[in-house]
C-alpha atoms as a PDB file:
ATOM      1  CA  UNK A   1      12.920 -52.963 -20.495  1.00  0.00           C
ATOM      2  CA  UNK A   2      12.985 -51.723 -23.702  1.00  0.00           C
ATOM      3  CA  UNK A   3      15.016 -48.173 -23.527  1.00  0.00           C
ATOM      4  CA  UNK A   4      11.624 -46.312 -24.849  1.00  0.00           C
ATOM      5  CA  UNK A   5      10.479 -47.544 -21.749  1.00  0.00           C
ATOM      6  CA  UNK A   6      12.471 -46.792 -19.543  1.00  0.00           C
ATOM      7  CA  UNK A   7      13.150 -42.831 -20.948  1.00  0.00           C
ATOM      8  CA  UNK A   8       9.131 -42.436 -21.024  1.00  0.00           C
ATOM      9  CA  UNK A   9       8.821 -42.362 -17.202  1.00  0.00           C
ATOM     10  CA  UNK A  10      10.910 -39.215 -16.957  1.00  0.00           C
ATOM     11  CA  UNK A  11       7.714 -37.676 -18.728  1.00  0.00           C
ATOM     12  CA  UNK A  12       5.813 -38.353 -15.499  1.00  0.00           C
ATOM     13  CA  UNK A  13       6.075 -35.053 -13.722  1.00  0.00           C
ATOM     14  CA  UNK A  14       5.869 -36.820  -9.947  1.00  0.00           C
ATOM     15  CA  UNK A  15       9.038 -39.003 -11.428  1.00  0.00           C
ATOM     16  CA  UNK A  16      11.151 -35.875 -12.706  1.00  0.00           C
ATOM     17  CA  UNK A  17       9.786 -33.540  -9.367  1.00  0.00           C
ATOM     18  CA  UNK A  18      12.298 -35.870  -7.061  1.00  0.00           C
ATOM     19  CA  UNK A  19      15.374 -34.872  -9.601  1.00  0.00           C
ATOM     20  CA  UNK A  20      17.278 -31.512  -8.253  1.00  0.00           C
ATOM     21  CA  UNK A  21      18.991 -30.517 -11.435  1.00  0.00           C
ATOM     22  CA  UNK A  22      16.688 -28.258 -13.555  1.00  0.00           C
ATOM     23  CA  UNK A  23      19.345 -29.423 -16.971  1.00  0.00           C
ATOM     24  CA  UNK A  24      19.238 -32.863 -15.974  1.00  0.00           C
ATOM     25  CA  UNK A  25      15.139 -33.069 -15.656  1.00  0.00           C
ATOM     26  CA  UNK A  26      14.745 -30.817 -19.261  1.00  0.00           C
ATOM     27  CA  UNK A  27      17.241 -33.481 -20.726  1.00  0.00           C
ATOM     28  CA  UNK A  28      15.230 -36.465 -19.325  1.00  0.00           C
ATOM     29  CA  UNK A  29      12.098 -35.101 -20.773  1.00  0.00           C
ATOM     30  CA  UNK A  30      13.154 -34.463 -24.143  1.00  0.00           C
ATOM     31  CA  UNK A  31      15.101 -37.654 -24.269  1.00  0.00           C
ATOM     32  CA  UNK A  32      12.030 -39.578 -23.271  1.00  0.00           C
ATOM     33  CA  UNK A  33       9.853 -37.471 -25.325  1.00  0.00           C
ATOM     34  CA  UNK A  34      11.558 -38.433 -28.388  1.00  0.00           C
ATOM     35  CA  UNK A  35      12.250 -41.877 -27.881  1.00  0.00           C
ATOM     36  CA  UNK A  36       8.348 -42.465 -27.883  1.00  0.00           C
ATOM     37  CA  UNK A  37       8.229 -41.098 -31.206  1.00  0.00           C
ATOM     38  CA  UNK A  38       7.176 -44.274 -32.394  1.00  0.00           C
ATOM     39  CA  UNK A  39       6.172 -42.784 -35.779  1.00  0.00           C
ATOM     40  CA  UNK A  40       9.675 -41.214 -36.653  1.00  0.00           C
ATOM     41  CA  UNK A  41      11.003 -42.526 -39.211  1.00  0.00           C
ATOM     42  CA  UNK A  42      15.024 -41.557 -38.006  1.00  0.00           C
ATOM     43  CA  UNK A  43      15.577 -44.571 -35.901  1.00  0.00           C
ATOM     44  CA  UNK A  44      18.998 -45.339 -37.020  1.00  0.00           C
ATOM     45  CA  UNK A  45      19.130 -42.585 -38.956  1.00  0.00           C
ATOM     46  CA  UNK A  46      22.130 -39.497 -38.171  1.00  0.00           C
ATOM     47  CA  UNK A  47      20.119 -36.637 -38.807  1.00  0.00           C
ATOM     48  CA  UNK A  48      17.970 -34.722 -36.423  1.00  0.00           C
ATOM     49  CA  UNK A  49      13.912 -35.539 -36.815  1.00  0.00           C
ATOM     50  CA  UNK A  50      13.376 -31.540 -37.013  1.00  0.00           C
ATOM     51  CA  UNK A  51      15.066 -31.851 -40.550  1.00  0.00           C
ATOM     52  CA  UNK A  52      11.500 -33.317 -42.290  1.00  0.00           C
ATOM     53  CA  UNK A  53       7.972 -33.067 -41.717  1.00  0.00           C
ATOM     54  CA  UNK A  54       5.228 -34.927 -43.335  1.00  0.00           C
ATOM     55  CA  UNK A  55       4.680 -34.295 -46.933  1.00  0.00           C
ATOM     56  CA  UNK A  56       1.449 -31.835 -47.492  1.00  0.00           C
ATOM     57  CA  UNK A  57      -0.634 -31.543 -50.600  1.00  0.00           C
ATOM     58  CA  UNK A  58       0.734 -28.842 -52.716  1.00  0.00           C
ATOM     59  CA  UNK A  59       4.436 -29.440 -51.831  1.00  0.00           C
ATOM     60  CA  UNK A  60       6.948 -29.783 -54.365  1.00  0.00           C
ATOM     61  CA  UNK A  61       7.350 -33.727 -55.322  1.00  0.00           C
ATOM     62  CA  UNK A  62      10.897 -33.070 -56.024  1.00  0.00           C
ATOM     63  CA  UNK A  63      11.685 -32.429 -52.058  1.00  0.00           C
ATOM     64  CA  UNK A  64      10.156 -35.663 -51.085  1.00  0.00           C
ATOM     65  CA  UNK A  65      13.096 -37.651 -49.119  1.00  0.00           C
ATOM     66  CA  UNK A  66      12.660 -41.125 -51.726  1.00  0.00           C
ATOM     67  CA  UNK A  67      14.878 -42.914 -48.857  1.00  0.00           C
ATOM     68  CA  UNK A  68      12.937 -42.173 -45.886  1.00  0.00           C
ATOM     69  CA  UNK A  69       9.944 -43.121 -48.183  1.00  0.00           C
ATOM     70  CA  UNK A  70      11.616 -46.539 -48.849  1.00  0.00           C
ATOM     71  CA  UNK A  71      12.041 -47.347 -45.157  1.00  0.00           C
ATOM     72  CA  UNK A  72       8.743 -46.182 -43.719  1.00  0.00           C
ATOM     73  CA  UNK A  73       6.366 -46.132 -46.783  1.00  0.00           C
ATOM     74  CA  UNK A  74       5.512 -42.647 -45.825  1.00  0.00           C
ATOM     75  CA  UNK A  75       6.220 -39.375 -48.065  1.00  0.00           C
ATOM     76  CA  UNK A  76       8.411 -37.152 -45.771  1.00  0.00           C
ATOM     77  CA  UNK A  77       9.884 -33.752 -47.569  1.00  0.00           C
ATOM     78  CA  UNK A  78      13.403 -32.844 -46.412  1.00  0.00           C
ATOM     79  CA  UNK A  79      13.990 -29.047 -45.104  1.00  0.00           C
ATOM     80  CA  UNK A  80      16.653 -27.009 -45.808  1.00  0.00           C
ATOM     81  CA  UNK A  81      18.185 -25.223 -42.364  1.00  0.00           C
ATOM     82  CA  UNK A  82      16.485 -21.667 -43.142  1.00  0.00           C
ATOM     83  CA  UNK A  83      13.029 -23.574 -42.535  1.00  0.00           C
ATOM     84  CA  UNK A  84      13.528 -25.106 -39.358  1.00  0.00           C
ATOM     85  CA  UNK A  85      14.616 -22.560 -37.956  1.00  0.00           C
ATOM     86  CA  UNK A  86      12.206 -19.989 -35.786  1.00  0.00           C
ATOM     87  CA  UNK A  87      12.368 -17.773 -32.271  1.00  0.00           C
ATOM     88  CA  UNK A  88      10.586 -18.763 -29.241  1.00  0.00           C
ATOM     89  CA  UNK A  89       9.549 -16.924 -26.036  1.00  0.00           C
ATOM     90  CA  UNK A  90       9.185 -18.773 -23.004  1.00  0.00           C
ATOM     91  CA  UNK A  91       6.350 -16.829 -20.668  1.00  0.00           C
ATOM     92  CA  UNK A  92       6.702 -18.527 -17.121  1.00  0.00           C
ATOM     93  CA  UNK A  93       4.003 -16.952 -14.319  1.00  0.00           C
ATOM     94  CA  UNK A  94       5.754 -16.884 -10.926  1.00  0.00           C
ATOM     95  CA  UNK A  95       2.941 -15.523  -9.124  1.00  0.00           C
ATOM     96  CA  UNK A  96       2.379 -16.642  -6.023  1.00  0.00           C
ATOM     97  CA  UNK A  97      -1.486 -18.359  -6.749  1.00  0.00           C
ATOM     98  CA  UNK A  98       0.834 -21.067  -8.625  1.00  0.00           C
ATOM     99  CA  UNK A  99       2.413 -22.167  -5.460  1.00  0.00           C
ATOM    100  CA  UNK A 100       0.039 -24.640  -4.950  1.00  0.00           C
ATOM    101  CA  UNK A 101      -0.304 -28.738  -4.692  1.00  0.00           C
ATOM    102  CA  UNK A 102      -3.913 -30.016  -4.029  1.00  0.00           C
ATOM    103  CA  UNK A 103      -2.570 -33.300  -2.337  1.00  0.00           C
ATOM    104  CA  UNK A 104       0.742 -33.918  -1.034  1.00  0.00           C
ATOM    105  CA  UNK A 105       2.474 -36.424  -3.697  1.00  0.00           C
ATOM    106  CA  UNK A 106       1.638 -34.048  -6.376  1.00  0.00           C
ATOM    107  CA  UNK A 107       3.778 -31.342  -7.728  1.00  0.00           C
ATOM    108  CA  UNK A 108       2.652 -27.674  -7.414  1.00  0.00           C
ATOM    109  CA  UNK A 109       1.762 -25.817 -10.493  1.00  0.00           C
ATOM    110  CA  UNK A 110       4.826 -24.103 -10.108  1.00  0.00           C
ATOM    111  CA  UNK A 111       7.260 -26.686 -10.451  1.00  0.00           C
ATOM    112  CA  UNK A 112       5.284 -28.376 -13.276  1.00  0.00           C
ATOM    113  CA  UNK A 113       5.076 -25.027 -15.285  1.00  0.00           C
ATOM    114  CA  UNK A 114       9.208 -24.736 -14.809  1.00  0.00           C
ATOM    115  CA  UNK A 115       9.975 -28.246 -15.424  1.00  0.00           C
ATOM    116  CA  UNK A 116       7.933 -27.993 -18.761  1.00  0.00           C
ATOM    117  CA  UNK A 117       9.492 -24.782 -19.580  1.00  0.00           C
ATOM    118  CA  UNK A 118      12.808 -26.354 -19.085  1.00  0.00           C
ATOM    119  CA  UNK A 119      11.935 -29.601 -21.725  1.00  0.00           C
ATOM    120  CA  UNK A 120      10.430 -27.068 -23.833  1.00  0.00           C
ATOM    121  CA  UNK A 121      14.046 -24.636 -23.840  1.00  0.00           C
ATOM    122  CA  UNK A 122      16.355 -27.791 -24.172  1.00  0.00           C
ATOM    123  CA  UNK A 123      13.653 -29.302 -26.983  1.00  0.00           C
ATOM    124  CA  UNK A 124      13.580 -25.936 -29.592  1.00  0.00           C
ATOM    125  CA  UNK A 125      17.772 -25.001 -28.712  1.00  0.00           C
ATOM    126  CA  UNK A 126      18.227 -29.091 -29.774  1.00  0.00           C
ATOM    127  CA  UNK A 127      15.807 -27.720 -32.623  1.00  0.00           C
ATOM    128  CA  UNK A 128      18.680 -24.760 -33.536  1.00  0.00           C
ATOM    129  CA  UNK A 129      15.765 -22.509 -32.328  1.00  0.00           C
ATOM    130  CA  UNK A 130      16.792 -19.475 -30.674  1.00  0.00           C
ATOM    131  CA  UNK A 131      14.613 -19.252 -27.303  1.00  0.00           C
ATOM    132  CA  UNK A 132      14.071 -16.529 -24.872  1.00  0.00           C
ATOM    133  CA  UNK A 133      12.267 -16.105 -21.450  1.00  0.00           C
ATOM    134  CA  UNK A 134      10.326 -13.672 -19.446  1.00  0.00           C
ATOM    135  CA  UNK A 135       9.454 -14.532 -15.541  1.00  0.00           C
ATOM    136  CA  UNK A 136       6.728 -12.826 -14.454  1.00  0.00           C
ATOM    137  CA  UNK A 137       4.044 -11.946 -11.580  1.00  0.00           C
ATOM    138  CA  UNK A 138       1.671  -8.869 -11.333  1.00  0.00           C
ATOM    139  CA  UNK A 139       5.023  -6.975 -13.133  1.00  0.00           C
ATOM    140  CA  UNK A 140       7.657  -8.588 -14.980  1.00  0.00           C
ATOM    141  CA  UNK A 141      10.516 -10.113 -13.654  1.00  0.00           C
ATOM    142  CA  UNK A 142      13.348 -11.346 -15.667  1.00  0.00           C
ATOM    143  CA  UNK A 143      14.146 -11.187 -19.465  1.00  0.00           C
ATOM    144  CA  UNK A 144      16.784 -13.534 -21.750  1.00  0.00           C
ATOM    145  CA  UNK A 145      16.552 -11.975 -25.524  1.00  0.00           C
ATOM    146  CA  UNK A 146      16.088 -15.407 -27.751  1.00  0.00           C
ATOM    147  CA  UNK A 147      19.345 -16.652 -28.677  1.00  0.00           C
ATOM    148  CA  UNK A 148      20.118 -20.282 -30.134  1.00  0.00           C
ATOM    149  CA  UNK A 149      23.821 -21.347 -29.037  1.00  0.00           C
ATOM    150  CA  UNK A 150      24.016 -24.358 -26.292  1.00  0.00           C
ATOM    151  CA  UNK A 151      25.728 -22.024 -23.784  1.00  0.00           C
ATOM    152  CA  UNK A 152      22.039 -20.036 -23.674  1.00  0.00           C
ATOM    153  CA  UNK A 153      20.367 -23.093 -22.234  1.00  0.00           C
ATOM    154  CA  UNK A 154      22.327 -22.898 -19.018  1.00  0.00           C
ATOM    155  CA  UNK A 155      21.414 -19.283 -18.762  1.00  0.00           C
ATOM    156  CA  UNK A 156      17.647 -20.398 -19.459  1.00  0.00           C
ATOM    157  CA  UNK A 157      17.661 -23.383 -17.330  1.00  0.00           C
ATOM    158  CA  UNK A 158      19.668 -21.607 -14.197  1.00  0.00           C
ATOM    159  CA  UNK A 159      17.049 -19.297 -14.522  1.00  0.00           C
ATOM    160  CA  UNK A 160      14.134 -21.154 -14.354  1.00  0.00           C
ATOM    161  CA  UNK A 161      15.341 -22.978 -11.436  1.00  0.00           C
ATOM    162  CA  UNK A 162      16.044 -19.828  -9.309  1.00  0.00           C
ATOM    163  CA  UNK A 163      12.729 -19.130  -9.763  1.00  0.00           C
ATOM    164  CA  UNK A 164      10.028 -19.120  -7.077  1.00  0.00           C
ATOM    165  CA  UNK A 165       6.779 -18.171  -7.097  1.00  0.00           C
ATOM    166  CA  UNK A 166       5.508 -15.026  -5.035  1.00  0.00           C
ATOM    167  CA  UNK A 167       3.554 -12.023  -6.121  1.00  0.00           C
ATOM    168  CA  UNK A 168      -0.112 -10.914  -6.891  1.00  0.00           C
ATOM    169  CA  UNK A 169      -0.930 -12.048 -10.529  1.00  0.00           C
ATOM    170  CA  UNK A 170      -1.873  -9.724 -13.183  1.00  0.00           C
ATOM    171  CA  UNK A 171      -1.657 -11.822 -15.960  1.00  0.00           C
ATOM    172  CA  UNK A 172      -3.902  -9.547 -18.465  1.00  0.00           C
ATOM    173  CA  UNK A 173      -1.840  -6.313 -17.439  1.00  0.00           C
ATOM    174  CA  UNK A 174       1.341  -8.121 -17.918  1.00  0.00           C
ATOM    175  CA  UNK A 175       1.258  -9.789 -20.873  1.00  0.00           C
ATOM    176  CA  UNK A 176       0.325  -6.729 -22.560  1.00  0.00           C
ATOM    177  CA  UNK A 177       3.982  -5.358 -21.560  1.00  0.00           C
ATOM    178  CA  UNK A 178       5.614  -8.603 -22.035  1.00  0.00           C
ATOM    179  CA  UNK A 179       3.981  -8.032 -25.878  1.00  0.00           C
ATOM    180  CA  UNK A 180       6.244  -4.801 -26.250  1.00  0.00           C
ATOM    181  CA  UNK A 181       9.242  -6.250 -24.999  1.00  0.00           C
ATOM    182  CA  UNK A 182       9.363  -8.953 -27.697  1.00  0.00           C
ATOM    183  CA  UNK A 183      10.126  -7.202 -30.990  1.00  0.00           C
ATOM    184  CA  UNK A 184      10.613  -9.856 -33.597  1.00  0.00           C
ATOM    185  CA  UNK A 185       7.983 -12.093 -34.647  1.00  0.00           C
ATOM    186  CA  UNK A 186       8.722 -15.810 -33.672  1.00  0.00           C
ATOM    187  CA  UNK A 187       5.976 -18.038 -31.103  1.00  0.00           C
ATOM    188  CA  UNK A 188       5.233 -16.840 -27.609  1.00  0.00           C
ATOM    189  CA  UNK A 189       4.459 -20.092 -25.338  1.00  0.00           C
ATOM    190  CA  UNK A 190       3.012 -19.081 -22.359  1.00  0.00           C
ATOM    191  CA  UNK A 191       2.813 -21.200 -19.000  1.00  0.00           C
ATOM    192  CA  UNK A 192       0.315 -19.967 -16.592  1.00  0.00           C
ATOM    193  CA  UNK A 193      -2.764 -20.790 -14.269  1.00  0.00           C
ATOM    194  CA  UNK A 194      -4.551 -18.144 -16.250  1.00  0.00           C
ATOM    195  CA  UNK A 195      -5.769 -16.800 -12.687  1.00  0.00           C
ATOM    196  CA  UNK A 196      -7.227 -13.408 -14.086  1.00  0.00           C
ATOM    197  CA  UNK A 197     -10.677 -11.920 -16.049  1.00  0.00           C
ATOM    198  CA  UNK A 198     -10.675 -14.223 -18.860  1.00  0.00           C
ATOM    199  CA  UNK A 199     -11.416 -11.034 -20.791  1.00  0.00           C
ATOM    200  CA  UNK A 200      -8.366  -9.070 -19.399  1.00  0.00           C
ATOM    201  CA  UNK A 201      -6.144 -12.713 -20.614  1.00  0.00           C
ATOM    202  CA  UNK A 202      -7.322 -12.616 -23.860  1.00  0.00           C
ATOM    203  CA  UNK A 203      -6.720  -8.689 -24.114  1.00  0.00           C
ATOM    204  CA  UNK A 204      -2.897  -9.506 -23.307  1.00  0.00           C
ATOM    205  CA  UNK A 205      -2.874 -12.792 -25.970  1.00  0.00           C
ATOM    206  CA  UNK A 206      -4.253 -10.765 -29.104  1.00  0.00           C
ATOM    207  CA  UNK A 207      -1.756  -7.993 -28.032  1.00  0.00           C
ATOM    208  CA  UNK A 208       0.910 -10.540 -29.245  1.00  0.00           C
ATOM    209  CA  UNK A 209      -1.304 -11.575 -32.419  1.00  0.00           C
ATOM    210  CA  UNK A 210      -1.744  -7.952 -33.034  1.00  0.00           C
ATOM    211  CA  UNK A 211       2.165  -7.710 -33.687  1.00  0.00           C
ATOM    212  CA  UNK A 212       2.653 -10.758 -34.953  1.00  0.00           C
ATOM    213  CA  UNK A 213       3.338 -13.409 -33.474  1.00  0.00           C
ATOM    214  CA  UNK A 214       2.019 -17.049 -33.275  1.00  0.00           C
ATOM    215  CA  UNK A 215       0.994 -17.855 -29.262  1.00  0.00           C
ATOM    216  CA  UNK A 216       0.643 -21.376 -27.607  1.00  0.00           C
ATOM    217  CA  UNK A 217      -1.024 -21.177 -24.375  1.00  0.00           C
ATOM    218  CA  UNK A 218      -0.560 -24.142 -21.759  1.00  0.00           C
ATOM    219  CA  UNK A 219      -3.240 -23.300 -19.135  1.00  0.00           C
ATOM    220  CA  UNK A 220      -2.247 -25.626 -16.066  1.00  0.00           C
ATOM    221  CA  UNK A 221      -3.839 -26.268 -13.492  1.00  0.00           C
ATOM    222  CA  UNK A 222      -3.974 -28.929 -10.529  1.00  0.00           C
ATOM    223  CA  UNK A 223      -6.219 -31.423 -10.776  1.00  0.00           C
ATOM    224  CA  UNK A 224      -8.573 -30.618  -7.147  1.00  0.00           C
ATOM    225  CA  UNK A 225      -9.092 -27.369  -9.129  1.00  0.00           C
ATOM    226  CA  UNK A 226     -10.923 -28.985 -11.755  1.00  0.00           C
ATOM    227  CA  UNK A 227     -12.904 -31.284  -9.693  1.00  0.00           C
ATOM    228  CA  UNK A 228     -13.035 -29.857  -6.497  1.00  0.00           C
ATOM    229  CA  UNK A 229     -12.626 -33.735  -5.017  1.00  0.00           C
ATOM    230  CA  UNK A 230     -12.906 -33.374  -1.266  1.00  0.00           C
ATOM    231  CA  UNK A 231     -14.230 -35.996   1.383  1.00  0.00           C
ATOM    232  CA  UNK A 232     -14.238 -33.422   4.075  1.00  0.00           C
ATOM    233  CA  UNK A 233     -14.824 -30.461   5.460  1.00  0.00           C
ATOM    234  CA  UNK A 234     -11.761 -27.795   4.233  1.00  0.00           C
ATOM    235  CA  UNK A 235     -10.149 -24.422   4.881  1.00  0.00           C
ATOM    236  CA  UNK A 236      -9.602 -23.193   1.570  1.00  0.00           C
ATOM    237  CA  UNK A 237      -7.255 -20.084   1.642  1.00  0.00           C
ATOM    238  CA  UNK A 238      -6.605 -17.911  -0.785  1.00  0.00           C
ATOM    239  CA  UNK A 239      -2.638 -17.491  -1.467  1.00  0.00           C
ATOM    240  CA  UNK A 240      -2.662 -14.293  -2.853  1.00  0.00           C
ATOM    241  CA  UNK A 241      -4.855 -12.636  -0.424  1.00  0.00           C
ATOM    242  CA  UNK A 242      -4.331 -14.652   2.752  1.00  0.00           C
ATOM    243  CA  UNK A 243      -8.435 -14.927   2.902  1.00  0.00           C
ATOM    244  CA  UNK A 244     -10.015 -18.000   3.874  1.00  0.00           C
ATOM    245  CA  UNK A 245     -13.147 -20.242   3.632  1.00  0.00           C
ATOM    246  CA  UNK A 246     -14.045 -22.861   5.651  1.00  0.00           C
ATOM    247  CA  UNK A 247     -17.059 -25.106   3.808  1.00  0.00           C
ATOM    248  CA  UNK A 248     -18.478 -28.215   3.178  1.00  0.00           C
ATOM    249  CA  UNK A 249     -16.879 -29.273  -0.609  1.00  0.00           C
ATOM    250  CA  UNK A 250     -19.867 -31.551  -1.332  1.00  0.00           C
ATOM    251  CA  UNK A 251     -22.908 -28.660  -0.597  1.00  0.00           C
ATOM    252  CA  UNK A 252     -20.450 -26.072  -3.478  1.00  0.00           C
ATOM    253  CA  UNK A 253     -18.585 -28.977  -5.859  1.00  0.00           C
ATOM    254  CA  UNK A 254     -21.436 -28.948  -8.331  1.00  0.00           C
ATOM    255  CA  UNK A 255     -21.597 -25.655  -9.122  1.00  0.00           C
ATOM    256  CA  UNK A 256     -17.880 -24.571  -8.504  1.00  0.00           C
ATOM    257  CA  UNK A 257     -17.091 -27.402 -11.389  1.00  0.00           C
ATOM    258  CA  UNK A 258     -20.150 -25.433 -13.361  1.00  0.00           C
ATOM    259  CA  UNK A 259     -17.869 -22.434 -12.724  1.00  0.00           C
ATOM    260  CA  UNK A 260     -14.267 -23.787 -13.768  1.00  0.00           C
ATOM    261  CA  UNK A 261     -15.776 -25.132 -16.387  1.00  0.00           C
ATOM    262  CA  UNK A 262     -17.403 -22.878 -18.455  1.00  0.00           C
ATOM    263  CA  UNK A 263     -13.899 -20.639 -17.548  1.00  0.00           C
ATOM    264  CA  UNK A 264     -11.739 -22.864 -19.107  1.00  0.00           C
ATOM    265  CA  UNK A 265     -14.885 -22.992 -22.012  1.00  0.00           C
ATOM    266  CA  UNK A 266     -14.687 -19.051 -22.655  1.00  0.00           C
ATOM    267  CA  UNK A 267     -10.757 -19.289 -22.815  1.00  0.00           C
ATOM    268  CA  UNK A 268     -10.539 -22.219 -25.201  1.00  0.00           C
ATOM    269  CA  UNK A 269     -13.695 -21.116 -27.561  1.00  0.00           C
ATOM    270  CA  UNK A 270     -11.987 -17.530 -27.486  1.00  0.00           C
ATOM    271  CA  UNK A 271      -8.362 -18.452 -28.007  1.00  0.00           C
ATOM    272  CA  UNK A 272      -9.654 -20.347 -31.260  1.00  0.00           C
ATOM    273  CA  UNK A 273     -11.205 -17.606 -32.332  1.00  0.00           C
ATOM    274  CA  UNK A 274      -8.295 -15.292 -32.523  1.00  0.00           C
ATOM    275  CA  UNK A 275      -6.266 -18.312 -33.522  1.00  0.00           C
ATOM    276  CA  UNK A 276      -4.692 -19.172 -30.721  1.00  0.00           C
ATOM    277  CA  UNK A 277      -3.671 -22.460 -29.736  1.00  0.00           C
ATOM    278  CA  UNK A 278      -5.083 -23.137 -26.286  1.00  0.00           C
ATOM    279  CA  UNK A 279      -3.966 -26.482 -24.171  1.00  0.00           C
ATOM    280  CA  UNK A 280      -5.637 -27.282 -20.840  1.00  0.00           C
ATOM    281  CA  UNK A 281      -3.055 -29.279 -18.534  1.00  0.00           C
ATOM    282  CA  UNK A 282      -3.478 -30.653 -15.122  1.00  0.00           C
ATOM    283  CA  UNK A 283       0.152 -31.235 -12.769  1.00  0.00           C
ATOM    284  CA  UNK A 284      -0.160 -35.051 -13.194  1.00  0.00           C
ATOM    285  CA  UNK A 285      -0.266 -34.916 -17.670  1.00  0.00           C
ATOM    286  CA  UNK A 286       2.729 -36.150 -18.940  1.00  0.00           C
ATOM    287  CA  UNK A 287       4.792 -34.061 -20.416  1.00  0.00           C
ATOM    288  CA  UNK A 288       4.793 -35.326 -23.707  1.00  0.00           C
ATOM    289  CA  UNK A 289       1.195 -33.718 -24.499  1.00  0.00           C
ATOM    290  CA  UNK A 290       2.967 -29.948 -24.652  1.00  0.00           C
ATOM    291  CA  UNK A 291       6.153 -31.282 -26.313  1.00  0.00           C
ATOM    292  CA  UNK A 292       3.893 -32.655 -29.026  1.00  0.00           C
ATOM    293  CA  UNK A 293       1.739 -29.549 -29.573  1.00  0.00           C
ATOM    294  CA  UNK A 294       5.243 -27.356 -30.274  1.00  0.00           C
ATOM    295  CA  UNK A 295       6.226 -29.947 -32.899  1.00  0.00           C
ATOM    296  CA  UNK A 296       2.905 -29.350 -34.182  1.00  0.00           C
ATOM    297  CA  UNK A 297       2.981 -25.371 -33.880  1.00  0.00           C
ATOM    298  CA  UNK A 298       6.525 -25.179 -34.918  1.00  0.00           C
ATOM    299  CA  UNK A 299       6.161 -27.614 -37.934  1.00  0.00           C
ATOM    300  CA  UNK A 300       2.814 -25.515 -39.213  1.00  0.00           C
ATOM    301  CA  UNK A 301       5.164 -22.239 -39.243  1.00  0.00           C
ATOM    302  CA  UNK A 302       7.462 -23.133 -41.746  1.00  0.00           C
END
C-alpha cells in the first residue's frame, strides 16, 4: 500500500478517535494530510512546502523558483522566511452542547473539534507559525499567548487533551471577550457548534474583524443534526438544560431540516459578507478539508 495510503486513513476522524495520545493523533493528521498533497511539487525535495506558493499575476518574475518550474511545469515563487510567517489563535468551545455523538461509532463534536485543533497546532508550529489557544464555554477558560518554538506544542496539545466539555454556551458573549484578549493581528480559527443567535455569533466574529484580524470559522456539527435521520420514536434531551422531548422524528424532520438549514444559510451568507471564511463540517469529514482551507487562508495573507 502505497505510504500516501496508508497515512490518509489517519484523516478519518473514527480511525484517529481510537488513538489516546492527543501529539500522536495531531502528528498522524498532518503527516497524512501532507502526503496526499498530490499537487506539491517537494516530493524529494529538502525544503518545507510552506516555503512557495503558486505564482499570481502581478508577482515579480524574478522570484519564480525556475527549478521547481522544470520538475512540475508549474510557476511556483519562492518566499523568503518573513512571509511565511503569521500568528494563529486556536478558539476551541468546550461547552457542554458539544458533548454529543448522534450514533454510537461516531465521535462527539467534542473530540472532533480537539483532534482538529490539535492537526491544526502541530500543522502552523511545523509552518514556524506562532499559535495560541483559548478554551472556552459561556466564559472563557484557558489562554496560551501564540508562541512558535516546538516545546509550545506540548503545552497546546496537553491542553487540548485535558479538555472536556461542560458549561452553558455563550458563544456571541464570549467571543466578544476572547476579541480583547488577542492583541496582535494574526488569524483567529474558531472551532465551535455555533449553538447561539446567529446574530449574537456574528456580533462576536466582526468584533475580531473590527481589530483586525483575519477569522476562519469551522462550524461542526454531527451529522443526525443536519438530517435529523431517525427510524423511531426518540427522547431528545437537551444537554445544556436537561429538558427533554419525546416525538415522532418523521411527523418534525421536514421542517427541523428547513430550520438547520436556512441557520447554517444566514451564517455562511453573513460570514461572506463581512469576509469571513465560513466552513460547515460534520464529525465523519476528513480532516483534510480544514487543513486545506488554512493553507488556503494562510497562503492569501502573505
Amino acid at each position: 500500500m502505497p505510504v500516501a495510503t496508508r497515512l490518509g486513513r489517519f484523516l478519518e476522524p473514527e480511525t484517529l478517535s481510537r488513538l489516546d495520545s492527543m501529539e500522536l493523533i495531531a502528528r498522524l493528521v498532518v503527516e497524512g494530510f501532507i502526503a496526499g498533497l498530490h499537487r506539491s511539487p517537494f516530493h524529494g525535495f529538502s525544503v518545507e512546502f510552506s516555503e512557495y506558493r503558486a505564482y499570481n499575476p502581478g508577482d515579480s518574475v524574478g522570484r519564480i523558483d525556475w527549478k521547481v518550474y522544470a520538475k512540475t511545469d508549474r510557476h511556483y515563487v519562492k518566499l523568503f522566511e518573513e512571509e511565511t510567517n503569521l500568528r494563529g489563535t486556536l478558539l476551541l468551545d468546550g461547552s457542554r452542547s458539544m458533548d454529543f455523538a448522534g450514533d454510537a461509532g461516531r465521535v462527539t463534536k467534542f473530540r472532533y473539534a480537539s483532534m482538529l485543533a490539535a492537526g491544526l497546532a502541530y500543522l502552523l508550529i511545523r509552518q514556524q507559525d506562532a499559535v495560541g489557544l483559548i478554551t472556552f464555554d459561556e466564559r472563557i477558560r484557558q489562554v496560551l499567548p501564540a508562541r512558535s518554538v516546538r516545546r509550545h506544542l506540548y503545552d497546546l496539545l496537553t491542553t487540548i487533551d485535558q479538555q472536556r466539555p461542560g458549561g452553558l454556551t455563550d458563544v456571541g458573549a464570549t467571543l466578544h471577550r476572547a476579541a480583547e484578549l488577542v492583541k496582535r493581528r494574526g488569524l483567529v480559527i474558531l472551532i465551535s457548534d455555533l449553538l447561539d443567535e446567529p446574530e449574537r455569533v456574528l456580533a462576536g466574529l466582526k468584533h475580531f474583524r473590527h481589530r483586525g484580524h483575519e477569522v476562519l470559522v469551522f462550524h461542526v456539527l454531527d451529522p443526525l443534526e443536519r438530517d435529523l435521520d431517525l427510524r423511531r420514536e426518540v427522547r431528545l434531551e437537551d444537554l445544556e438544560t436537561g429538558e427533554t422531548l419525546r416525538t415522532q422524528p418523521w411527523f418534525i424532520r421536514r421542517e427541523a431540516g428547513e430550520r438547520v438549514a436556512a441557520w447554517v444559510q444566514q451564517l455562511e451568507s453573513e460570514c461572506r459578507e463581512h469576509r469571513i471564511d465560513y466552513v460547515s463540517l460534520t464529525t465523519d469529514t476528513p480532516f483534510d478539508v480544514a487543513l486545506r482551507r488554512v493553507l488556503d487562508r494562510r497562503a492569501r495573507q502573505r
